[in-house]
C-alpha atoms as a PDB file:
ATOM      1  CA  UNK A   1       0.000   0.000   0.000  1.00  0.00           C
ATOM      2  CA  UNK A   2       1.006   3.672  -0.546  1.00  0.00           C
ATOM      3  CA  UNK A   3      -0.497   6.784   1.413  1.00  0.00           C
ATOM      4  CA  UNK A   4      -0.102  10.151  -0.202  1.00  0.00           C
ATOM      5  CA  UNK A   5      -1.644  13.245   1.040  1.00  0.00           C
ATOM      6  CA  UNK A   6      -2.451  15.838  -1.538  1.00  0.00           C
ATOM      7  CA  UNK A   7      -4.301  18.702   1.015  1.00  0.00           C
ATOM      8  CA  UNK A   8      -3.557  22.507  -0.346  1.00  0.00           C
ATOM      9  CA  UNK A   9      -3.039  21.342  -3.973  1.00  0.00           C
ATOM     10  CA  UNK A  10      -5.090  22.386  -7.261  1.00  0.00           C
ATOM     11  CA  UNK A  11      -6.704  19.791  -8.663  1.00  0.00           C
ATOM     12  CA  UNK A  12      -4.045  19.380 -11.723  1.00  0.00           C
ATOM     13  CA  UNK A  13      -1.494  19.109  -9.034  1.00  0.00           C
ATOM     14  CA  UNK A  14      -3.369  16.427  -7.241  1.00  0.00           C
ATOM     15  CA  UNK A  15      -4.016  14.736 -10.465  1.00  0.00           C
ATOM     16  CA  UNK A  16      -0.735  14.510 -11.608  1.00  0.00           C
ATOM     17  CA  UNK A  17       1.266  13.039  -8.372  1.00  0.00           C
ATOM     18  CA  UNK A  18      -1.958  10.539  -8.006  1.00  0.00           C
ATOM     19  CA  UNK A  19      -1.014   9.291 -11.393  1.00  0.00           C
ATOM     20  CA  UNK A  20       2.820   9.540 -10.859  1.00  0.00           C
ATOM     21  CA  UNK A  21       1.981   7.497  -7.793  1.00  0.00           C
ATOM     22  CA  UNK A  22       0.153   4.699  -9.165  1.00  0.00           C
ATOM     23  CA  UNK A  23       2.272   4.032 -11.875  1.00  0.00           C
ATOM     24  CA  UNK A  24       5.299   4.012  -9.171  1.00  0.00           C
ATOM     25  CA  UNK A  25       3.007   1.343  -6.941  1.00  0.00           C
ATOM     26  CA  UNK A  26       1.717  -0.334 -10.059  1.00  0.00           C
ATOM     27  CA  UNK A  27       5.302  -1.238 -11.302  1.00  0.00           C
ATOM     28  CA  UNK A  28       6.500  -2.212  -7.559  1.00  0.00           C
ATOM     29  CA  UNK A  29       3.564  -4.848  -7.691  1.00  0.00           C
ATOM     30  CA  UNK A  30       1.746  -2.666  -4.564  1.00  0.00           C
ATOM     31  CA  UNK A  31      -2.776  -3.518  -4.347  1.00  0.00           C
ATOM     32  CA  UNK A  32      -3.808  -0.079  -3.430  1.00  0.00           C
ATOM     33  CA  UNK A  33      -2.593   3.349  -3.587  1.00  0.00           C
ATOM     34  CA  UNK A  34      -4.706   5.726  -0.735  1.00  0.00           C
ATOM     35  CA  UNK A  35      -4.719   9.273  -0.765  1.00  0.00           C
ATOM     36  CA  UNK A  36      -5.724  11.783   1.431  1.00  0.00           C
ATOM     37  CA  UNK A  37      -7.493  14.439   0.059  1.00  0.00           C
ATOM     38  CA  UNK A  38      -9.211  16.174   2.913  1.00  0.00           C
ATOM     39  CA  UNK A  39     -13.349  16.826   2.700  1.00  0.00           C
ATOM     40  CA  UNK A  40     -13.879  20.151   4.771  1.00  0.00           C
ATOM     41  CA  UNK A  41     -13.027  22.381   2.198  1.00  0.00           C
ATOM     42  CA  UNK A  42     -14.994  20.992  -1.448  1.00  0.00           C
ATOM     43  CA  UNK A  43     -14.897  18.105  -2.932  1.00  0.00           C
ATOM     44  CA  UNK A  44     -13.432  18.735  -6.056  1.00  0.00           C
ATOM     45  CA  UNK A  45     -10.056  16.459  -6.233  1.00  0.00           C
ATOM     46  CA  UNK A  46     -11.911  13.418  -4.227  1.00  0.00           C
ATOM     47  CA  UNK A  47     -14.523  13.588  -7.218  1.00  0.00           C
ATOM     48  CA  UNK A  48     -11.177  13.525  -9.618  1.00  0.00           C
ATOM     49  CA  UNK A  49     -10.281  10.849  -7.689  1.00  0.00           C
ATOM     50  CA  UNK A  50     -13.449   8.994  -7.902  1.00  0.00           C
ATOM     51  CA  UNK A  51     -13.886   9.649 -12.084  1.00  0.00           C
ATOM     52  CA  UNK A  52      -9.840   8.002 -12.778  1.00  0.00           C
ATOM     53  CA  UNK A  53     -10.445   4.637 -14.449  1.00  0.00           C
ATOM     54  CA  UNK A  54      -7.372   2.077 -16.843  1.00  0.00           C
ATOM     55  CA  UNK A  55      -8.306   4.998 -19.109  1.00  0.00           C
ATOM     56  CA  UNK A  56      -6.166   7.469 -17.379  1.00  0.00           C
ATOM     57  CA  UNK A  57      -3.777   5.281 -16.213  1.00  0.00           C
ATOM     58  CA  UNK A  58      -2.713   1.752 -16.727  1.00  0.00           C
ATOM     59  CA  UNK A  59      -3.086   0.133 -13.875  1.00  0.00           C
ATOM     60  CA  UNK A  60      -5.979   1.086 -11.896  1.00  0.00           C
ATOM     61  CA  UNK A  61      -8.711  -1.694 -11.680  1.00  0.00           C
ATOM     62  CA  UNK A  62     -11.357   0.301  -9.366  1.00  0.00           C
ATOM     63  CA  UNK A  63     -11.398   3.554  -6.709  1.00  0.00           C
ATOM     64  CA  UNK A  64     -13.560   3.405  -3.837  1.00  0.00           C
ATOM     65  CA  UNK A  65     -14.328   5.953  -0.979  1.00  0.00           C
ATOM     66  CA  UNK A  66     -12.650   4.661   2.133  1.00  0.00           C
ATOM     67  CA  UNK A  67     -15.488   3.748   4.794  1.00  0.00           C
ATOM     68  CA  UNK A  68     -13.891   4.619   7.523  1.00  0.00           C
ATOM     69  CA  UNK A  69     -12.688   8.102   6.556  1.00  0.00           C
ATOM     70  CA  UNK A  70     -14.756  10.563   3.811  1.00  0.00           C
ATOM     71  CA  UNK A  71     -11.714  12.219   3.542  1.00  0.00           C
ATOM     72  CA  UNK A  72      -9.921   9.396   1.654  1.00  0.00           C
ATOM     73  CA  UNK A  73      -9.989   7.457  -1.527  1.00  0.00           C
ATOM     74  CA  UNK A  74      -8.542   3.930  -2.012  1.00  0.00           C
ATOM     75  CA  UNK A  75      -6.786   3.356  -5.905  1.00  0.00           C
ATOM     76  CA  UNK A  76      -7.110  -0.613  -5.998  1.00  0.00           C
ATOM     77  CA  UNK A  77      -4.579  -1.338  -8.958  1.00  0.00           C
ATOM     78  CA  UNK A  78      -4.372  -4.602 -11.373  1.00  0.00           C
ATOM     79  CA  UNK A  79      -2.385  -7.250  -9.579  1.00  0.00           C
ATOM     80  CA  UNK A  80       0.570  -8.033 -11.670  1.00  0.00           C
ATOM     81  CA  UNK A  81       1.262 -11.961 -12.074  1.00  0.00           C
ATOM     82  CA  UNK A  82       5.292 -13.022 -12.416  1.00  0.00           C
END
Protein backbone atom coordinates (compact mmCIF):
# COMPACT_ATOMS: atom_id res chain seq x y z
CA UNK A 1 0.00 0.00 0.00
CA UNK A 2 1.01 3.67 -0.55
CA UNK A 3 -0.50 6.78 1.41
CA UNK A 4 -0.10 10.15 -0.20
CA UNK A 5 -1.64 13.25 1.04
CA UNK A 6 -2.45 15.84 -1.54
CA UNK A 7 -4.30 18.70 1.01
CA UNK A 8 -3.56 22.51 -0.35
CA UNK A 9 -3.04 21.34 -3.97
CA UNK A 10 -5.09 22.39 -7.26
CA UNK A 11 -6.70 19.79 -8.66
CA UNK A 12 -4.05 19.38 -11.72
CA UNK A 13 -1.49 19.11 -9.03
CA UNK A 14 -3.37 16.43 -7.24
CA UNK A 15 -4.02 14.74 -10.47
CA UNK A 16 -0.74 14.51 -11.61
CA UNK A 17 1.27 13.04 -8.37
CA UNK A 18 -1.96 10.54 -8.01
CA UNK A 19 -1.01 9.29 -11.39
CA UNK A 20 2.82 9.54 -10.86
CA UNK A 21 1.98 7.50 -7.79
CA UNK A 22 0.15 4.70 -9.17
CA UNK A 23 2.27 4.03 -11.87
CA UNK A 24 5.30 4.01 -9.17
CA UNK A 25 3.01 1.34 -6.94
CA UNK A 26 1.72 -0.33 -10.06
CA UNK A 27 5.30 -1.24 -11.30
CA UNK A 28 6.50 -2.21 -7.56
CA UNK A 29 3.56 -4.85 -7.69
CA UNK A 30 1.75 -2.67 -4.56
CA UNK A 31 -2.78 -3.52 -4.35
CA UNK A 32 -3.81 -0.08 -3.43
CA UNK A 33 -2.59 3.35 -3.59
CA UNK A 34 -4.71 5.73 -0.73
CA UNK A 35 -4.72 9.27 -0.76
CA UNK A 36 -5.72 11.78 1.43
CA UNK A 37 -7.49 14.44 0.06
CA UNK A 38 -9.21 16.17 2.91
CA UNK A 39 -13.35 16.83 2.70
CA UNK A 40 -13.88 20.15 4.77
CA UNK A 41 -13.03 22.38 2.20
CA UNK A 42 -14.99 20.99 -1.45
CA UNK A 43 -14.90 18.11 -2.93
CA UNK A 44 -13.43 18.74 -6.06
CA UNK A 45 -10.06 16.46 -6.23
CA UNK A 46 -11.91 13.42 -4.23
CA UNK A 47 -14.52 13.59 -7.22
CA UNK A 48 -11.18 13.52 -9.62
CA UNK A 49 -10.28 10.85 -7.69
CA UNK A 50 -13.45 8.99 -7.90
CA UNK A 51 -13.89 9.65 -12.08
CA UNK A 52 -9.84 8.00 -12.78
CA UNK A 53 -10.44 4.64 -14.45
CA UNK A 54 -7.37 2.08 -16.84
CA UNK A 55 -8.31 5.00 -19.11
CA UNK A 56 -6.17 7.47 -17.38
CA UNK A 57 -3.78 5.28 -16.21
CA UNK A 58 -2.71 1.75 -16.73
CA UNK A 59 -3.09 0.13 -13.87
CA UNK A 60 -5.98 1.09 -11.90
CA UNK A 61 -8.71 -1.69 -11.68
CA UNK A 62 -11.36 0.30 -9.37
CA UNK A 63 -11.40 3.55 -6.71
CA UNK A 64 -13.56 3.41 -3.84
CA UNK A 65 -14.33 5.95 -0.98
CA UNK A 66 -12.65 4.66 2.13
CA UNK A 67 -15.49 3.75 4.79
CA UNK A 68 -13.89 4.62 7.52
CA UNK A 69 -12.69 8.10 6.56
CA UNK A 70 -14.76 10.56 3.81
CA UNK A 71 -11.71 12.22 3.54
CA UNK A 72 -9.92 9.40 1.65
CA UNK A 73 -9.99 7.46 -1.53
CA UNK A 74 -8.54 3.93 -2.01
CA UNK A 75 -6.79 3.36 -5.90
CA UNK A 76 -7.11 -0.61 -6.00
CA UNK A 77 -4.58 -1.34 -8.96
CA UNK A 78 -4.37 -4.60 -11.37
CA UNK A 79 -2.38 -7.25 -9.58
CA UNK A 80 0.57 -8.03 -11.67
CA UNK A 81 1.26 -11.96 -12.07
CA UNK A 82 5.29 -13.02 -12.42
Amino acid sequence: MREIDVHGMSVEQARNVILREVEYAYQHNMMTVEVIHGFNNGNKIKTMVMHLSSNDQIGIKSVDSSLLNSGKSIINLVVQFD
